[in-house]
Every structure is written in C-alpha cells, then in structure tokens.
ModelCIF file with pLDDT and N, C-alpha, C, O atoms, coordinates in Angstrom:
data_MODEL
#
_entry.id   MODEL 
#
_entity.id                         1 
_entity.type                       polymer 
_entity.pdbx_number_of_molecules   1 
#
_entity_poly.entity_id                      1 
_entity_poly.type                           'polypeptide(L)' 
_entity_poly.nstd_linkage                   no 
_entity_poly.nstd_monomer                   no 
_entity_poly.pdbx_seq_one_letter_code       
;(UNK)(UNK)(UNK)(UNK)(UNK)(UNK)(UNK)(UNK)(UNK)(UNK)(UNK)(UNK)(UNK)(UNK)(UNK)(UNK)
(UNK)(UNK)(UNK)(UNK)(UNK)(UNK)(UNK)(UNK)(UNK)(UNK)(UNK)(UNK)(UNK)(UNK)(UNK)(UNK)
(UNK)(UNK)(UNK)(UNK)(UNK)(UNK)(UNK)(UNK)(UNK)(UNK)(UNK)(UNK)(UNK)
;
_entity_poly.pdbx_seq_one_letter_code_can   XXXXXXXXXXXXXXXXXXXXXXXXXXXXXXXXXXXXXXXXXXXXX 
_entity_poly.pdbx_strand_id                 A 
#
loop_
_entity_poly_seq.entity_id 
_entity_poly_seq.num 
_entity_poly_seq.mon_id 
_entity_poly_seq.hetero 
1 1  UNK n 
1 2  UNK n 
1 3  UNK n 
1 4  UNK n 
1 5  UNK n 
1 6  UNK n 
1 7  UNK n 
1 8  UNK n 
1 9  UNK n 
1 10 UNK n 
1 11 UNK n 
1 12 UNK n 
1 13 UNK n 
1 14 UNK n 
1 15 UNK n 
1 16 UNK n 
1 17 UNK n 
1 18 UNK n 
1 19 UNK n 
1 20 UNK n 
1 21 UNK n 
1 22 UNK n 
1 23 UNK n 
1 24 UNK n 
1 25 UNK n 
1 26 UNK n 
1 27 UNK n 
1 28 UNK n 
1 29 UNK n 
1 30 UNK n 
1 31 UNK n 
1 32 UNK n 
1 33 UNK n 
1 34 UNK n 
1 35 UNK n 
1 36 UNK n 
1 37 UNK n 
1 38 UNK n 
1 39 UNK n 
1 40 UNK n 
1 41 UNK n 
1 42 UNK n 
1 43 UNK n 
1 44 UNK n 
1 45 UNK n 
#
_struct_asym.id          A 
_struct_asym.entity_id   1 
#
loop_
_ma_qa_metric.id 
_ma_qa_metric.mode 
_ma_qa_metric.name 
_ma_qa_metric.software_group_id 
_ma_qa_metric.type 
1 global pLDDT . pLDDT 
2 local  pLDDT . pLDDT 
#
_ma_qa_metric_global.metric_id      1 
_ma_qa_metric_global.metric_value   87.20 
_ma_qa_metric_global.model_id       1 
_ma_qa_metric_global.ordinal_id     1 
#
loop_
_ma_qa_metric_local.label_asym_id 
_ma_qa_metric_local.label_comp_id 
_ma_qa_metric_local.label_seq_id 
_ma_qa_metric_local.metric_id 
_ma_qa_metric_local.metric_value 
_ma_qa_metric_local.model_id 
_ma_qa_metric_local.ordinal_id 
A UNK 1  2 95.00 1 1  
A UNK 2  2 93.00 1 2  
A UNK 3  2 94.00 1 3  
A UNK 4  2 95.00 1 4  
A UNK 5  2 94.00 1 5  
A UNK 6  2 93.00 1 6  
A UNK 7  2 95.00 1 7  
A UNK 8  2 93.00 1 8  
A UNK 9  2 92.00 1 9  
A UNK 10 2 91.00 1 10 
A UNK 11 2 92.00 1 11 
A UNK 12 2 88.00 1 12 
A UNK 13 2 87.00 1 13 
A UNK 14 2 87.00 1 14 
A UNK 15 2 80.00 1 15 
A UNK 16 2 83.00 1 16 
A UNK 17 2 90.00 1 17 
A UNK 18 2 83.00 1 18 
A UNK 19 2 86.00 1 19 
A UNK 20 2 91.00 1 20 
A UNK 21 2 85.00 1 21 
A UNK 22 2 89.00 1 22 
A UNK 23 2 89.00 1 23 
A UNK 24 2 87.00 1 24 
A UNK 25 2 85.00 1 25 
A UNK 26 2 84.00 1 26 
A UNK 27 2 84.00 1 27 
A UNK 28 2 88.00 1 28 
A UNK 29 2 89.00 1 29 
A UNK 30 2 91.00 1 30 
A UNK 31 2 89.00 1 31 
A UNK 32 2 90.00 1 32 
A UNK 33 2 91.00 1 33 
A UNK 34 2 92.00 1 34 
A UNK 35 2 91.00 1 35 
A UNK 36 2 90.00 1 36 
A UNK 37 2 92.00 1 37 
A UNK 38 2 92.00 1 38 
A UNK 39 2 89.00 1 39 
A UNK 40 2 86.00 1 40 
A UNK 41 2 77.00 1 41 
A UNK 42 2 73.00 1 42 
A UNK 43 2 68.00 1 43 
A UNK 44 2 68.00 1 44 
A UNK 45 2 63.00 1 45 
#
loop_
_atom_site.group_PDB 
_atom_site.id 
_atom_site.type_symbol 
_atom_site.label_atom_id 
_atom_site.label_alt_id 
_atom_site.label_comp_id 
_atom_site.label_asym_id 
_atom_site.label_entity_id 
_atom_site.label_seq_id 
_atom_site.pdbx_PDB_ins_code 
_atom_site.Cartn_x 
_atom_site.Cartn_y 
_atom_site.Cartn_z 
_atom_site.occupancy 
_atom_site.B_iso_or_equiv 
_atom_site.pdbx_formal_charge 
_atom_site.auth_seq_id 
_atom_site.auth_comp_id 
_atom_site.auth_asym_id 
_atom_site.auth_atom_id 
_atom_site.pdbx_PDB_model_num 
ATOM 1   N N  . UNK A 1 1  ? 173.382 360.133 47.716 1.00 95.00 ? 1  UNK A N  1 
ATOM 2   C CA . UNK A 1 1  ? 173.222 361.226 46.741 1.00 95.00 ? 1  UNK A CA 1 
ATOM 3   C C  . UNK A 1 1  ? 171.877 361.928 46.918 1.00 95.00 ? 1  UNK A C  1 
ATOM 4   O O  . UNK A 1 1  ? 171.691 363.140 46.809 1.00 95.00 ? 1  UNK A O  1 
ATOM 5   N N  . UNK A 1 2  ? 170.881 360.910 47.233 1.00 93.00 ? 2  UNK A N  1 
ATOM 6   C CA . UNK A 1 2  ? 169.383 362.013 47.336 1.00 93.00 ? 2  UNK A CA 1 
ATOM 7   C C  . UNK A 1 2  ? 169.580 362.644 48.235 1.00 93.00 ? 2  UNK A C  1 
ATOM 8   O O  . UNK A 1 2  ? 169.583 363.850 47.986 1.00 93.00 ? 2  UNK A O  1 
ATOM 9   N N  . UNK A 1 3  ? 169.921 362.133 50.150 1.00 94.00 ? 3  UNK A N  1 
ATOM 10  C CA . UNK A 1 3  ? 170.418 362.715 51.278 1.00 94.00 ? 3  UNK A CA 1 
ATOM 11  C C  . UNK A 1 3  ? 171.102 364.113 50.830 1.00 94.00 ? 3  UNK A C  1 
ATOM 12  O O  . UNK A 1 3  ? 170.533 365.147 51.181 1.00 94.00 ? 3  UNK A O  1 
ATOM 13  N N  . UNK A 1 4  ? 172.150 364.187 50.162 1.00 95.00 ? 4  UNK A N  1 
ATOM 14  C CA . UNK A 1 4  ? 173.366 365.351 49.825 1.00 95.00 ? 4  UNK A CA 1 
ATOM 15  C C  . UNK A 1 4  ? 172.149 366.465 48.750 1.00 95.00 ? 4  UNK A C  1 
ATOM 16  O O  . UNK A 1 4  ? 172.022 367.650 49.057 1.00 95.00 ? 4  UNK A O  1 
ATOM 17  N N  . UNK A 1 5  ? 171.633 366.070 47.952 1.00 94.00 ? 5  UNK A N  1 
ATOM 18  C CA . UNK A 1 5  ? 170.107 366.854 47.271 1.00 94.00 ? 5  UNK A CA 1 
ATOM 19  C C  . UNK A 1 5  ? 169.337 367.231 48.342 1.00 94.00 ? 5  UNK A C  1 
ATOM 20  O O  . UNK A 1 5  ? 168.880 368.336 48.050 1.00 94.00 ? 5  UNK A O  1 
ATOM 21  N N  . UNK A 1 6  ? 168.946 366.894 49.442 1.00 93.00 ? 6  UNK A N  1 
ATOM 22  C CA . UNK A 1 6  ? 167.972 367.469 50.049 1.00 93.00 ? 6  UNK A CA 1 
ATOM 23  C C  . UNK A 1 6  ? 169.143 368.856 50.628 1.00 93.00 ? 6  UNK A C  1 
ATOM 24  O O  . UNK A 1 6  ? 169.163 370.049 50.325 1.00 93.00 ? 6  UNK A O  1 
ATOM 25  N N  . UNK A 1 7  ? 170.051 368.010 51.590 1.00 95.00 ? 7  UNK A N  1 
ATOM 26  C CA . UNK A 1 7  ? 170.960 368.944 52.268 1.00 95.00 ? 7  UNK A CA 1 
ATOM 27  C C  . UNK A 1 7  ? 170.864 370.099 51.153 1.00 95.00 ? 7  UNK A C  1 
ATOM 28  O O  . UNK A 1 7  ? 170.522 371.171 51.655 1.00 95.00 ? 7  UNK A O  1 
ATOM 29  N N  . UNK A 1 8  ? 170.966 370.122 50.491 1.00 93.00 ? 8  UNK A N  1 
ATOM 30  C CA . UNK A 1 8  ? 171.528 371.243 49.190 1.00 93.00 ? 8  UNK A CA 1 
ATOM 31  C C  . UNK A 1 8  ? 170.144 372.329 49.333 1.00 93.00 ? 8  UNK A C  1 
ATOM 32  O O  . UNK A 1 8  ? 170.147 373.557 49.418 1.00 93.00 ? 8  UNK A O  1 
ATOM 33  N N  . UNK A 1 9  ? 168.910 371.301 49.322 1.00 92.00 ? 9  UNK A N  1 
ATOM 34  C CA . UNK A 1 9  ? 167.721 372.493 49.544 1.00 92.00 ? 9  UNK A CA 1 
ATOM 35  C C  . UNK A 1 9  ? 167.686 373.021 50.783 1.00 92.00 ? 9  UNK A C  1 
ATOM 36  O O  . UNK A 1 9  ? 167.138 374.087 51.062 1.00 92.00 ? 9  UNK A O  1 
ATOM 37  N N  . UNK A 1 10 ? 168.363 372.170 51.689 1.00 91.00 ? 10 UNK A N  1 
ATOM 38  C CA . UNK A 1 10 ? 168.216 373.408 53.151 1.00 91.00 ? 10 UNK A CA 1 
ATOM 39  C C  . UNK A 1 10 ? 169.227 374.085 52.717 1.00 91.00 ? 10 UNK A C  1 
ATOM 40  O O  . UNK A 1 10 ? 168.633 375.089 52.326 1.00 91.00 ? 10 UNK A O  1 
ATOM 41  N N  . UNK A 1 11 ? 170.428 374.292 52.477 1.00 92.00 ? 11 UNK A N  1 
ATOM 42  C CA . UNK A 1 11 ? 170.856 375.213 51.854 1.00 92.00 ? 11 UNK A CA 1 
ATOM 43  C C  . UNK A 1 11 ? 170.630 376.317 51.280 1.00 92.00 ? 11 UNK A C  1 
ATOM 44  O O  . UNK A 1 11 ? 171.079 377.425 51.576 1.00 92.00 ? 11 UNK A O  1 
ATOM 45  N N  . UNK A 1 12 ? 169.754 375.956 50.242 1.00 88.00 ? 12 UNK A N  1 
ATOM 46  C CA . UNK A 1 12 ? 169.188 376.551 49.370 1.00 88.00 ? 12 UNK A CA 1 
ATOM 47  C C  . UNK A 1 12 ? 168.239 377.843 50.078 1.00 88.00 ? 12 UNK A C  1 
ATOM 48  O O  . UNK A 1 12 ? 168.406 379.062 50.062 1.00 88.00 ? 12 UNK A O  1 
ATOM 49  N N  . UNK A 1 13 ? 167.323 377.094 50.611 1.00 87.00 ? 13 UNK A N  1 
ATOM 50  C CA . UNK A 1 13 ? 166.314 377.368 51.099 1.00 87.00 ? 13 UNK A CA 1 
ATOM 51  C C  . UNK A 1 13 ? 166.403 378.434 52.583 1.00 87.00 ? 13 UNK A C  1 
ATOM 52  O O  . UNK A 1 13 ? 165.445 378.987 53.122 1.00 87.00 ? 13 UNK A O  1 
ATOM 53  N N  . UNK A 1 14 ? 168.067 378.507 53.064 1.00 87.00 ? 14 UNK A N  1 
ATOM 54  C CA . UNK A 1 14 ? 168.051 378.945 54.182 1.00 87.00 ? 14 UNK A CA 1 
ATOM 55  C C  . UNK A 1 14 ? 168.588 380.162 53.611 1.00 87.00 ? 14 UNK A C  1 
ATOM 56  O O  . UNK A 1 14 ? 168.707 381.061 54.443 1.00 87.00 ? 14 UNK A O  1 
ATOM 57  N N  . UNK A 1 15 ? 168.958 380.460 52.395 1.00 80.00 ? 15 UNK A N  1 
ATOM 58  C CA . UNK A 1 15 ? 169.245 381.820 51.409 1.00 80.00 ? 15 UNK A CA 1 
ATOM 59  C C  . UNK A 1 15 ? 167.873 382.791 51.899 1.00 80.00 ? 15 UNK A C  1 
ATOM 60  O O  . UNK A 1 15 ? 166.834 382.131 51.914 1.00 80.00 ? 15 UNK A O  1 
ATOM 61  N N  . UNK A 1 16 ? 167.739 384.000 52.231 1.00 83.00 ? 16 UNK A N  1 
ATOM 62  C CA . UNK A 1 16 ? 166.727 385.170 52.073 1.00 83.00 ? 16 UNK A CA 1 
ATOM 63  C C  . UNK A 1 16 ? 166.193 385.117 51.064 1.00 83.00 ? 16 UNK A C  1 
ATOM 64  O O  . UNK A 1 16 ? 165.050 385.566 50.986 1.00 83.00 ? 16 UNK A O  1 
ATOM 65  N N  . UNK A 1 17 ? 166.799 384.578 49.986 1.00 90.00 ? 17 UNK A N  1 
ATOM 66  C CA . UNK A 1 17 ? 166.030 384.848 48.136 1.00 90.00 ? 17 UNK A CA 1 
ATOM 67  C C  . UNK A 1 17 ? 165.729 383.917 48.352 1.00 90.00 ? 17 UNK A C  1 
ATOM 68  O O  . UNK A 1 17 ? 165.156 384.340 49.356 1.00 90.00 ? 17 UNK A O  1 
ATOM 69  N N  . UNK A 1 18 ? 165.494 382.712 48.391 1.00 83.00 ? 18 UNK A N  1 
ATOM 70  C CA . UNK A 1 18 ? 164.658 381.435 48.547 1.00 83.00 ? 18 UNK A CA 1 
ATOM 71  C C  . UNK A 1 18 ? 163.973 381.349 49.843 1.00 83.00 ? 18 UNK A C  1 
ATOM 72  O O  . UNK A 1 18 ? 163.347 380.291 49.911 1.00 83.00 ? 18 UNK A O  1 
ATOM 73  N N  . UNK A 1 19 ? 163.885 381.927 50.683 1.00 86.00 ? 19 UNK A N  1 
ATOM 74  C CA . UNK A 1 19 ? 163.124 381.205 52.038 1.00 86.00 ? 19 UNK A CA 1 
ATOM 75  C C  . UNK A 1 19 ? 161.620 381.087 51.956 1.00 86.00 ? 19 UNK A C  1 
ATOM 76  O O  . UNK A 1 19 ? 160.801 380.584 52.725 1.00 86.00 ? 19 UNK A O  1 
ATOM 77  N N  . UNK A 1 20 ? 161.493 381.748 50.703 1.00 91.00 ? 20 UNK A N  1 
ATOM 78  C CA . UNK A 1 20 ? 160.199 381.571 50.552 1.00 91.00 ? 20 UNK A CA 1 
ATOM 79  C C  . UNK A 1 20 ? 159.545 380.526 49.863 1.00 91.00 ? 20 UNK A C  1 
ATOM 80  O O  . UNK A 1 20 ? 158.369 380.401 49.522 1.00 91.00 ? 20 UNK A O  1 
ATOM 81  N N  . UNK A 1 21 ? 160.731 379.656 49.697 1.00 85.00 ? 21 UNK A N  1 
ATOM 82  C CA . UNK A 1 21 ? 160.012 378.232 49.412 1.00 85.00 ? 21 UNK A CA 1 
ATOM 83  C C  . UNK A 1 21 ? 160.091 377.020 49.952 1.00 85.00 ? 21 UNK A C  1 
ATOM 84  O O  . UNK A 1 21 ? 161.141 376.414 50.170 1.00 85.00 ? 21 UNK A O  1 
ATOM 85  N N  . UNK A 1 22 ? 158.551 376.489 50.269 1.00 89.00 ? 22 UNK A N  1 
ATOM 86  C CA . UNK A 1 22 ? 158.339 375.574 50.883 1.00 89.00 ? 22 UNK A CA 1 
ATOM 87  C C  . UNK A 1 22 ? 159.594 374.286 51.295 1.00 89.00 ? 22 UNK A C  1 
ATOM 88  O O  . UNK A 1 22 ? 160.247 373.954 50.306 1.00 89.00 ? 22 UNK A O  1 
ATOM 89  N N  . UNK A 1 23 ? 159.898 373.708 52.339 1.00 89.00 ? 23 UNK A N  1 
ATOM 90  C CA . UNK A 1 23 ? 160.933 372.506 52.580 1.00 89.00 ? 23 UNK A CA 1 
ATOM 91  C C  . UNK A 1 23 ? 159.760 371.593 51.803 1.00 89.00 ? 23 UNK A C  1 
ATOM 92  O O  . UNK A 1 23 ? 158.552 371.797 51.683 1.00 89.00 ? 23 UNK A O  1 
ATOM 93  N N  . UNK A 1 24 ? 160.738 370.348 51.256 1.00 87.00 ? 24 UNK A N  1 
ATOM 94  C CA . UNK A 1 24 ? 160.349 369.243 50.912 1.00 87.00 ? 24 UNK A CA 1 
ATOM 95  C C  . UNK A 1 24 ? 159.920 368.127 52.147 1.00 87.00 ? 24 UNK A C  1 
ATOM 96  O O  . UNK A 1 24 ? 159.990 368.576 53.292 1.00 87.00 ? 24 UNK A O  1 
ATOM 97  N N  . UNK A 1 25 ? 159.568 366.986 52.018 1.00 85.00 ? 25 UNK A N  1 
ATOM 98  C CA . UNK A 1 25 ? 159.339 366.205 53.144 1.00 85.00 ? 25 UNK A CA 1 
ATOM 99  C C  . UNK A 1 25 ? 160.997 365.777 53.446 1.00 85.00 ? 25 UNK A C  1 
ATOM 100 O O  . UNK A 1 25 ? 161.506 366.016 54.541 1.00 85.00 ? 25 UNK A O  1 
ATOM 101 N N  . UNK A 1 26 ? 161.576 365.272 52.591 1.00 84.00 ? 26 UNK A N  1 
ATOM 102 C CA . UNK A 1 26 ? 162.842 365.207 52.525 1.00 84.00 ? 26 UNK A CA 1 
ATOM 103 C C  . UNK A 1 26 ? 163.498 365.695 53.298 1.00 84.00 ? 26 UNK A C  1 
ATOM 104 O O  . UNK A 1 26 ? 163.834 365.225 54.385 1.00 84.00 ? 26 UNK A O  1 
ATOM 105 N N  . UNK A 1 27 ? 163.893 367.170 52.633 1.00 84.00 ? 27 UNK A N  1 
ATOM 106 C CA . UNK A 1 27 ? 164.635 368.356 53.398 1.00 84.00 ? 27 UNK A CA 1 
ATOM 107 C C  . UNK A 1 27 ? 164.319 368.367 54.643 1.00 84.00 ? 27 UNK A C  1 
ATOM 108 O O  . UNK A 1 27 ? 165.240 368.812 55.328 1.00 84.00 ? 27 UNK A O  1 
ATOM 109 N N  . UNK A 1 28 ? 163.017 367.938 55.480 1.00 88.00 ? 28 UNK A N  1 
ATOM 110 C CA . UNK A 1 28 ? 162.781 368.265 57.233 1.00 88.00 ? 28 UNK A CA 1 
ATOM 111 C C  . UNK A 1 28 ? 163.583 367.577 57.657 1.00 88.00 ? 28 UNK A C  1 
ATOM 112 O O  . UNK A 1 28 ? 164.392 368.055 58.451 1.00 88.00 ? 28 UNK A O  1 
ATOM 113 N N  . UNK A 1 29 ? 163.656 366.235 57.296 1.00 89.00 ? 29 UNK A N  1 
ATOM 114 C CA . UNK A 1 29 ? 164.683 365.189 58.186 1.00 89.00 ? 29 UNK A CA 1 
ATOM 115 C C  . UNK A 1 29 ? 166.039 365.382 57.264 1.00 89.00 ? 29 UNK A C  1 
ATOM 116 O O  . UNK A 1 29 ? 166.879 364.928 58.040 1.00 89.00 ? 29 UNK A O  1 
ATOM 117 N N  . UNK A 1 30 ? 166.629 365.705 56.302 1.00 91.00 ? 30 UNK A N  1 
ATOM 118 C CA . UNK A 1 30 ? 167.589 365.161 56.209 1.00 91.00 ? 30 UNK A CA 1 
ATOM 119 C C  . UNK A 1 30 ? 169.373 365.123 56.742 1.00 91.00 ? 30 UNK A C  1 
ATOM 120 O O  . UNK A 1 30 ? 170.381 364.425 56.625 1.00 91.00 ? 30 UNK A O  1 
ATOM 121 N N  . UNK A 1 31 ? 168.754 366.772 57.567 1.00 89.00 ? 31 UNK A N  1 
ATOM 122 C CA . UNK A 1 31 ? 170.152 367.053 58.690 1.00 89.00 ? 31 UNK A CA 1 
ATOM 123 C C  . UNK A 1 31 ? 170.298 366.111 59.944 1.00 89.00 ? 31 UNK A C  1 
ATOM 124 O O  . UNK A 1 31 ? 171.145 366.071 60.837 1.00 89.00 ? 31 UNK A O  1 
ATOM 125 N N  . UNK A 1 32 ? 169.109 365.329 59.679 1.00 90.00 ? 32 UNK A N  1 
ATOM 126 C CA . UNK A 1 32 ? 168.910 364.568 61.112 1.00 90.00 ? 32 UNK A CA 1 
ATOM 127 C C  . UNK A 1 32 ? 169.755 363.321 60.215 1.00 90.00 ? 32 UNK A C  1 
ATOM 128 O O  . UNK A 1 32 ? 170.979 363.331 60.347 1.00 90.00 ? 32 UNK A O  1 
ATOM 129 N N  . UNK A 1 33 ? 169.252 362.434 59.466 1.00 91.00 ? 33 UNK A N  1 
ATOM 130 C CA . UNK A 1 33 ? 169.263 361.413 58.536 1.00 91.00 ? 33 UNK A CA 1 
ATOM 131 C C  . UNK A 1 33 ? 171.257 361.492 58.572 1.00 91.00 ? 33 UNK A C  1 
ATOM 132 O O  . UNK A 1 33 ? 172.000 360.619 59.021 1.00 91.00 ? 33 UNK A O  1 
ATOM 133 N N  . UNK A 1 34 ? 171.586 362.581 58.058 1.00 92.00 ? 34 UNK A N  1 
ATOM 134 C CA . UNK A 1 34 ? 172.769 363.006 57.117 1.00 92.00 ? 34 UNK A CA 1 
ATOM 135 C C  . UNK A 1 34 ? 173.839 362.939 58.727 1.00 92.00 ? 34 UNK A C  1 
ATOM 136 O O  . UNK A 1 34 ? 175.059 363.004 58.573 1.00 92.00 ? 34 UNK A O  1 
ATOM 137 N N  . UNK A 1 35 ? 173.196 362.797 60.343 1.00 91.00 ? 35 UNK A N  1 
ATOM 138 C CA . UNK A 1 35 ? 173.955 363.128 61.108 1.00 91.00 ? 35 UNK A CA 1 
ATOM 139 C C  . UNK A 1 35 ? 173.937 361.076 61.202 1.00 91.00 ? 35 UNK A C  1 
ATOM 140 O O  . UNK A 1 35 ? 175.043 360.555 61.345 1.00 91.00 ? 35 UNK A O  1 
ATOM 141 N N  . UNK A 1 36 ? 173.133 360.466 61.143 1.00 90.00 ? 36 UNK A N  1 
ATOM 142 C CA . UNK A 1 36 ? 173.196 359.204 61.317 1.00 90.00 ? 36 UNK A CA 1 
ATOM 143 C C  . UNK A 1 36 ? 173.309 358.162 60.416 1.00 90.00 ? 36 UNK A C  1 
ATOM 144 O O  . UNK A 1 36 ? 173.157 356.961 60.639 1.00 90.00 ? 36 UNK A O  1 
ATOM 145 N N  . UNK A 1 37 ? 173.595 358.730 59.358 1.00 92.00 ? 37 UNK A N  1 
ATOM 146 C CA . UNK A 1 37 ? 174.489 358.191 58.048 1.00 92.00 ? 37 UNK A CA 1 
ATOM 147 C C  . UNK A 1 37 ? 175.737 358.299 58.793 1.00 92.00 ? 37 UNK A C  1 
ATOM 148 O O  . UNK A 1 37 ? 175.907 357.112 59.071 1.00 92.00 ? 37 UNK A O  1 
ATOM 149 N N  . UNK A 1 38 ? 176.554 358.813 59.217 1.00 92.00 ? 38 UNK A N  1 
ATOM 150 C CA . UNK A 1 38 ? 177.885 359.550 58.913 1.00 92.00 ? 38 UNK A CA 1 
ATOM 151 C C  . UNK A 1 38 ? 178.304 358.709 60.339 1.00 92.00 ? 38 UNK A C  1 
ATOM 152 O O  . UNK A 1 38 ? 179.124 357.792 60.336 1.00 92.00 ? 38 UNK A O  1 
ATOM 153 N N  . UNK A 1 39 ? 177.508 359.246 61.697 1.00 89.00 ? 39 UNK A N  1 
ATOM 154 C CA . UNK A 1 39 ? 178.056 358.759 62.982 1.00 89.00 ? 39 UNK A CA 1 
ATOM 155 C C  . UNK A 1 39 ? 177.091 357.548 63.459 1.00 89.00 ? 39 UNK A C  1 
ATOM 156 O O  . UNK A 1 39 ? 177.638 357.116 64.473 1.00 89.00 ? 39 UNK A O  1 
ATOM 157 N N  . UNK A 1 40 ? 175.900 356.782 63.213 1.00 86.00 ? 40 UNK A N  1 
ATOM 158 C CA . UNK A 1 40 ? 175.079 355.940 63.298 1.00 86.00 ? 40 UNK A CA 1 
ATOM 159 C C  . UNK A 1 40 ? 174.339 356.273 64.369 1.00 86.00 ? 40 UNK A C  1 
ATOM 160 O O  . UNK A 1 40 ? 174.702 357.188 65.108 1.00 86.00 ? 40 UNK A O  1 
ATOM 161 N N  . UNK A 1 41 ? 173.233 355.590 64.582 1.00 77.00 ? 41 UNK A N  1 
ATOM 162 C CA . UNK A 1 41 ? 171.874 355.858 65.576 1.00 77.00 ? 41 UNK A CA 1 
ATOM 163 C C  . UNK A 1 41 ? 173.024 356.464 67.221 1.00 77.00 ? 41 UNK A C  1 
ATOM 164 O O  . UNK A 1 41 ? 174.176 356.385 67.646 1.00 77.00 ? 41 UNK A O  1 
ATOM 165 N N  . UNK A 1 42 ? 171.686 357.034 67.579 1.00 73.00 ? 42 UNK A N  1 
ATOM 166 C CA . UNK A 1 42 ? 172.528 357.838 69.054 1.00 73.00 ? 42 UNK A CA 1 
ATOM 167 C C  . UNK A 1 42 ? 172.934 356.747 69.769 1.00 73.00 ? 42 UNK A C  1 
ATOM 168 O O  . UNK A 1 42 ? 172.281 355.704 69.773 1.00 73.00 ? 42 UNK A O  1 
ATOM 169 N N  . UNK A 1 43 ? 173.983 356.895 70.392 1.00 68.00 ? 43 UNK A N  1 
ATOM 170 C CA . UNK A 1 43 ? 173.853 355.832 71.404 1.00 68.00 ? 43 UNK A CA 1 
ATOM 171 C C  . UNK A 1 43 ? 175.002 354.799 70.825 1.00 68.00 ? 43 UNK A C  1 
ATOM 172 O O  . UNK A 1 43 ? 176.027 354.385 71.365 1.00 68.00 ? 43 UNK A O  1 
ATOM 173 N N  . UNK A 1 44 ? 174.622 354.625 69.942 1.00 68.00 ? 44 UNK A N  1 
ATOM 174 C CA . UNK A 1 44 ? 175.964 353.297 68.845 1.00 68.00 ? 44 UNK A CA 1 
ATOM 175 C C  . UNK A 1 44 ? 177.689 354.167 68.752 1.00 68.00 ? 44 UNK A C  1 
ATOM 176 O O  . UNK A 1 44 ? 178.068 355.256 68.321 1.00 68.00 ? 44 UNK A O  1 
ATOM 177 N N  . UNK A 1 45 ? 178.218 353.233 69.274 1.00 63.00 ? 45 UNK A N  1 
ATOM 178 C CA . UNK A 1 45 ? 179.471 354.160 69.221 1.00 63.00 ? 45 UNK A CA 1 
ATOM 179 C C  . UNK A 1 45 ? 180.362 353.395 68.099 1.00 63.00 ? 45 UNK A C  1 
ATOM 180 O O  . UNK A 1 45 ? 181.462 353.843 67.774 1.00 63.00 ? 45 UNK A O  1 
#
C-alpha cells in the first residue's frame, strides 16, 4: 500500500499542474521497487 502511494505521486507528479513538485525519496525508487515486488530481483525467474 505505501509502494501503490508513492506510484500515485509519480503519477501525480508527472501531471504539467504538479511537476512542479518536488519527488519524495520514496517516489525515486518506487517504479523500480513496484517492478521487483511483482516479478522479483533481476535475474530470479
């Protein structure tokens, strides 16, 4: 659920009316995080 909250601020944040606000520490990794939740570390099949 926090993962799916950050996703939501890159979202958010990738809007023209919001880009002007700062990413969280969160939000930098969490498309990375949210790809190795789902399919696990590279390499792990």
């Amino acid at each position: 659920d926090l993962l799916i909250k950050d996703l939501e601020g890159i979202r958010r944040k990738s809007d023209y009316r919001h880009s002007h606000e700062p990413w969280s520490e969160g939000e930098r990794t969490a498309w990375k995080k949210a790809v190795a939740a789902i399919n696990g570390c590279r390499g792990i099949k």
